[in-house]
Every structure is written in structure tokens, then in C-alpha cells.
Protein backbone atom coordinates (compact mmCIF):
# COMPACT_ATOMS: atom_id res chain seq x y z
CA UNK A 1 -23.71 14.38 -3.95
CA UNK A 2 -22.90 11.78 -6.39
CA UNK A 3 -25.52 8.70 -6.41
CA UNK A 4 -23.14 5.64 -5.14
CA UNK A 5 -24.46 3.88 -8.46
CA UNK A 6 -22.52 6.35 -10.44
CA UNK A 7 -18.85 6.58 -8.31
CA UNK A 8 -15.97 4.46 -9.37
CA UNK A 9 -14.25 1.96 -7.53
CA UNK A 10 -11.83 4.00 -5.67
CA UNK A 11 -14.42 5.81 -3.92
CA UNK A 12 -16.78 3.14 -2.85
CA UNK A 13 -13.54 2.03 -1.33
CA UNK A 14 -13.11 5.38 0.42
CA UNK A 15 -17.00 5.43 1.57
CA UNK A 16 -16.88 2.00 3.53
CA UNK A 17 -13.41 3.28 5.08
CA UNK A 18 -15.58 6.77 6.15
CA UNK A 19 -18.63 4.85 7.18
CA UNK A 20 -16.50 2.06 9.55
CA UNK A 21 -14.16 4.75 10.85
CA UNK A 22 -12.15 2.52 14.00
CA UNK A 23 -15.10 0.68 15.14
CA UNK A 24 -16.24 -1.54 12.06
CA UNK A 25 -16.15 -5.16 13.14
CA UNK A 26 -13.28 -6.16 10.79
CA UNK A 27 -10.71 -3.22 12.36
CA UNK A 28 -9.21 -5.40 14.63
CA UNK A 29 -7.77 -7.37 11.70
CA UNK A 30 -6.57 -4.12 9.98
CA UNK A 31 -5.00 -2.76 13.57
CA UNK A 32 -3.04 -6.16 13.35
CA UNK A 33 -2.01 -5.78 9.74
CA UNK A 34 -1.04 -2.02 10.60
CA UNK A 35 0.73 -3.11 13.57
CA UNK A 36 3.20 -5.59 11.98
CA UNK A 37 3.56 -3.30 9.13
CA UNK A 38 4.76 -0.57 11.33
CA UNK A 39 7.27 -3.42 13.02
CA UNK A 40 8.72 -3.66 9.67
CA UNK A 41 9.09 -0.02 8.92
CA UNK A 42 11.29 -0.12 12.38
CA UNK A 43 13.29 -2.82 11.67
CA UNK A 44 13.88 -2.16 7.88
CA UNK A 45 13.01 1.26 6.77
CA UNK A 46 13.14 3.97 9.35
CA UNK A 47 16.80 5.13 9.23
CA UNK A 48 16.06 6.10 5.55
CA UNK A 49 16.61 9.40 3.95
CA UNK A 50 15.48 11.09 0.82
CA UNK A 51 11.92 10.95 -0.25
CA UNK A 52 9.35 8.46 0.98
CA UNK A 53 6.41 8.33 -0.49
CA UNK A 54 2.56 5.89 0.80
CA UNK A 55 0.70 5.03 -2.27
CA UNK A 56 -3.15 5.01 -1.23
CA UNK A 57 -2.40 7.04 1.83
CA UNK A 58 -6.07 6.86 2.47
CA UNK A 59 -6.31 8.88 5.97
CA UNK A 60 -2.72 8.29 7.06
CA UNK A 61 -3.34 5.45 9.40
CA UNK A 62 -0.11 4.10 9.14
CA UNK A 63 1.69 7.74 10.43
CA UNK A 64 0.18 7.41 13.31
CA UNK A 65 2.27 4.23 14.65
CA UNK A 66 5.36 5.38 13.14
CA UNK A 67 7.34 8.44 13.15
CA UNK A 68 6.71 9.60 9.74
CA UNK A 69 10.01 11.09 7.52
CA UNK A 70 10.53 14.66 6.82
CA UNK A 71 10.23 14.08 3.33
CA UNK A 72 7.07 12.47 2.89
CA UNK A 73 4.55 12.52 -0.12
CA UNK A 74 0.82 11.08 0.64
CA UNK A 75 -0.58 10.02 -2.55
CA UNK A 76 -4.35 9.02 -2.84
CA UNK A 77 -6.58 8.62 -5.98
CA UNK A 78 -9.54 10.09 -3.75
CA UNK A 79 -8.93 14.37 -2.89
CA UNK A 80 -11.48 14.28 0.44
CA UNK A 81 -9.46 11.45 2.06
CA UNK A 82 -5.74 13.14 1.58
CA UNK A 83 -7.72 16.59 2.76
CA UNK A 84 -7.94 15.16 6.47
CA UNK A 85 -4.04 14.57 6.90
CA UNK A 86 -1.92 17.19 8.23
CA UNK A 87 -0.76 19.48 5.50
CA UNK A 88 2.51 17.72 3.99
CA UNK A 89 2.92 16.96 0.56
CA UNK A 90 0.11 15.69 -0.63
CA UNK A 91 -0.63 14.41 -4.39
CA UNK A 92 -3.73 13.43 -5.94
CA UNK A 93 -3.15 10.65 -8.25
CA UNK A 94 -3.30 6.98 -9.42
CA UNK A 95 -0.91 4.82 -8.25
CA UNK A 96 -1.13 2.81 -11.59
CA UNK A 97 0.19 6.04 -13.39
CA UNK A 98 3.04 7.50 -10.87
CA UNK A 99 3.63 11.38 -11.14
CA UNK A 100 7.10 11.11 -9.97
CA UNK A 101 10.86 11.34 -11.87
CA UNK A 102 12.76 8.26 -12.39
CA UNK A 103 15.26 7.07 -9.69
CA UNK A 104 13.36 9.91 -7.28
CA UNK A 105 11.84 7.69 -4.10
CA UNK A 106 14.01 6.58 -1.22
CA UNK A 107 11.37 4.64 0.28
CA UNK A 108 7.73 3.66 -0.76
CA UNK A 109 4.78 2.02 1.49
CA UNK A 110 1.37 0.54 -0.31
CA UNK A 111 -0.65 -0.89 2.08
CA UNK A 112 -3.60 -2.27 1.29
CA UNK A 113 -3.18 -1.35 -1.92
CA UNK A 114 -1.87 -3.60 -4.40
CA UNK A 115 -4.74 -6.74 -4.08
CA UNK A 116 -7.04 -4.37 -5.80
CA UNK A 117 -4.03 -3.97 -8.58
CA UNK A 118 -5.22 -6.03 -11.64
CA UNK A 119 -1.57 -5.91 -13.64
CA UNK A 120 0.58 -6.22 -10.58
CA UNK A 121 3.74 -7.00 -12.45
CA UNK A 122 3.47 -3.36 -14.33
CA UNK A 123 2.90 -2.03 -11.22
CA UNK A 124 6.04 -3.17 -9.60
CA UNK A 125 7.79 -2.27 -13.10
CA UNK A 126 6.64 1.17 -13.24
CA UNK A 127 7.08 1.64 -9.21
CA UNK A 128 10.95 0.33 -10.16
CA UNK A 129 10.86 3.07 -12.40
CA UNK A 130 10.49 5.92 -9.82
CA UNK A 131 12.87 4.13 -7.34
CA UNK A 132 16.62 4.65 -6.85
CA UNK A 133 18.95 1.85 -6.60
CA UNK A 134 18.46 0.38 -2.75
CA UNK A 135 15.24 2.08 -2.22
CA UNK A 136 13.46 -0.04 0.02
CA UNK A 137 9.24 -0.82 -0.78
CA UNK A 138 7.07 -2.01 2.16
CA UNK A 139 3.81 -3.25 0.84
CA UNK A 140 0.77 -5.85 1.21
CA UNK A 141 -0.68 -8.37 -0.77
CA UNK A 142 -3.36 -10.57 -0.11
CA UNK A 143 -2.77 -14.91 -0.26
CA UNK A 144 -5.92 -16.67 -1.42
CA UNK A 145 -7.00 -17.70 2.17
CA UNK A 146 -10.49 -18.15 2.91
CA UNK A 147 -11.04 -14.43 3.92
CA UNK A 148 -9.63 -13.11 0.98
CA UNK A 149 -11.91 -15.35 -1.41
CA UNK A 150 -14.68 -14.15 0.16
CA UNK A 151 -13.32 -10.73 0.00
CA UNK A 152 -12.64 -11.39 -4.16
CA UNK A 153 -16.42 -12.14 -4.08
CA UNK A 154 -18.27 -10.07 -2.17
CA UNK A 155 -17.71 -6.28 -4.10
CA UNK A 156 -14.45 -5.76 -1.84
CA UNK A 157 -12.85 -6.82 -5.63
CA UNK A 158 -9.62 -8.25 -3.75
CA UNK A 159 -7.48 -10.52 -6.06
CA UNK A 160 -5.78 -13.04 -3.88
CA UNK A 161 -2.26 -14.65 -5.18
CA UNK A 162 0.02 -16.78 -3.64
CA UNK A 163 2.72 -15.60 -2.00
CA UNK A 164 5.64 -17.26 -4.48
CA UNK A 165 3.82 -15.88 -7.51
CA UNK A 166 4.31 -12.29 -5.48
CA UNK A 167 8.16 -13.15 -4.95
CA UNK A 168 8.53 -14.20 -8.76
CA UNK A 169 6.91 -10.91 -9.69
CA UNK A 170 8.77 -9.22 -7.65
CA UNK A 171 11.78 -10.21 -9.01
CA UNK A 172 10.74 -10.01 -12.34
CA UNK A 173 10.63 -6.66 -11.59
CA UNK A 174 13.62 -5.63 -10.26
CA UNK A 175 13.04 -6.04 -6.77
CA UNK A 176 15.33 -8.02 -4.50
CA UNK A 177 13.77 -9.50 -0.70
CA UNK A 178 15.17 -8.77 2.38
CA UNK A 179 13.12 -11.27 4.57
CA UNK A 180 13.07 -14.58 3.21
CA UNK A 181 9.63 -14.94 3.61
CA UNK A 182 6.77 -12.30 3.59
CA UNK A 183 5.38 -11.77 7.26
CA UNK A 184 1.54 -12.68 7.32
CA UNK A 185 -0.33 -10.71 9.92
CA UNK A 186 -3.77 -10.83 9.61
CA UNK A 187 -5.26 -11.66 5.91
CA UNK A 188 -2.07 -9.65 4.43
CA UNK A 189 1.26 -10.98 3.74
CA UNK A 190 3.99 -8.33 4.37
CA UNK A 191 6.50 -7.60 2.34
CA UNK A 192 9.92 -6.07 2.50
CA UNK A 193 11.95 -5.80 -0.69
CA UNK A 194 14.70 -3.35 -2.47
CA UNK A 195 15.44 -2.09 -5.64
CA UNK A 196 18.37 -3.36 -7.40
């Protein structure tokens, strides 16, 4: 076993989600965040067809509130964490450097994901990339509330931006909204955009 001195970011990340499990005293904030989220898949995103695909699937927390699509692709930086999910597709890999073909994802989820992102416009650029025309993108970002200071401060390594420099990235990047606003649920905003 690897001393936790010597593991990168990704899998501290991955330890404190193994070590909390559902009880940790912050998981009632992430069950709200998860919640909405799922309200949003609903409303926006669950008729959709073609590939889908969760960028730091983590565990798969988020399959469990919604019905997930037939053609879905779990993607996690950390092997042991995609190992526990059912056997689907599965694909080890960084987010920042997507495996896929362009114009190949229908729909895309990153929750609790793209806060720890330090380039977020190349992000959304590349993630354009991989998406067809229309595909829809469900993902989180984290406002600079108090929380989410604290969070940029105490080795969680969250960046916090405002929600209108998210919206001008966005669209820098090729992504038009679909709700005016982001939904904030908990210390996320939640966003719902498409590719154009």
C-alpha cells in the first residue's frame, strides 16, 4: 500500500470518499446536491439517446437516483473506485485528456468534478470536442460562498468562481444554457447547457 504522502491528488480524493462512505457529516449536503442534480437529469436529459457518458463516476452515486441509459460509459481517473459499479462500460482515464471520438457523446454528467479543474475553459473546449451538435452536459461548479473558500483552503483544493464567469466560459466554449440561471443546491451551482 502506497504511503498517502506519496498518492496524487485524485486518490486522496477517492480515500476521504472510501473513508466517509454515507455517514460523513457533510453527506447530507452532497445527498442535496445529488438530489437536484438527478431533478435536472428528469426534466432535461432523460429522454436522450446515443451515448452518455459521467466524467469522475467515482462509485456511481448518481445511478442510483436515476434510471441510468443503456449506453452508458463511467469514466474515473482512479481503477478501484470504477471496480465497485456494476459491470458497464467502464474507462479509466482523465477527464482533462478525453479518450473519446469527436462529435461521439449524446449526453455527459460531471459532478463534482469540474471545481477541482484548474483550466476550466479547455475543459469545456475539449469536452465540446467529443460532443455532437445538441448534446446536452449536466455538471457542477462551485460559487465562492463561504463553504467553498474554506473548502479552496483546507486540502479539499476546490476553486470557487462565480457563476457568470461559468456562463461566459461556457459560452466561450460552445455551449448554449437551457435554464437561465444555474440551480444552486447545496454549495454547487447546477448547470444545464447544450452543444451548439
Amino acid at each position: 500500500m502506497r504511503r498517502y504522502a506519496d498518492k496524487t491528488f485524485w486518490e486522496k480524493r477517492a480515500d476521504i470518499y472510501r473513508k466517509r462512505g454515507r455517514s460523513g457529516g457533510l453527506n447530507f449536503i452532497a445527498e442535496r446536491e445529488l438530489h437536484a442534480a438527478a431533478n435536472l437529469w428528469k426534466t432535461y436529459m432523460a429522454d436522450g439517446v446515443g451515448w452518455t457518458v459521467e466524467l469522475g463516476a467515482g462509485y456511481g452515486r448518481f445511478w442510483e437516483m436515476v434510471p441510468p441509459p443503456a449506453k452508458l460509459i463511467l469514466l474515473d481517473i482512479i481503477p478501484i473506485l470504477l471496480k465497485a459499479l456494476p459491470e458497464r462500460h467502464r474507462v479509466v482515464a482523465d477527464a482533462q485528456a478525453l479518450p473519446f471520438p469527436s462529435r461521439s457523446l449524446n449526453q455527459i454528467c460531471a459532478l463534482g468534478l469540474t471545481e477541482y479543474l484548474p483550466d476550466l475553459l479547455n475543459f469545456l473546449i475539449n469536452l465540446r470536442r467529443s460532443a455532437q451538435d445538441g448534446a446536452r452536459l449536466l455538471f457542477s461548479s462551485s460559487p465562492p460562498t463561504v463553504p467553498n473558500r474554506l473548502r479552496k483552503w483546507s486540502g479539499f483544493r476546490a476553486i470557487p468562481r462565480p457563476d457568470p464567469l461559468v456562463k461566459a466560459v461556457l459560452i466561450a466554449a460552445g455551449w448554449r444554457l437551457l435554464r437561465k440561471e444555474p440551480l444552486r443546491a447545496g454549495w454547487q451551482s447546477l448547470w444545464v447547457v447544450e452543444a451548439y
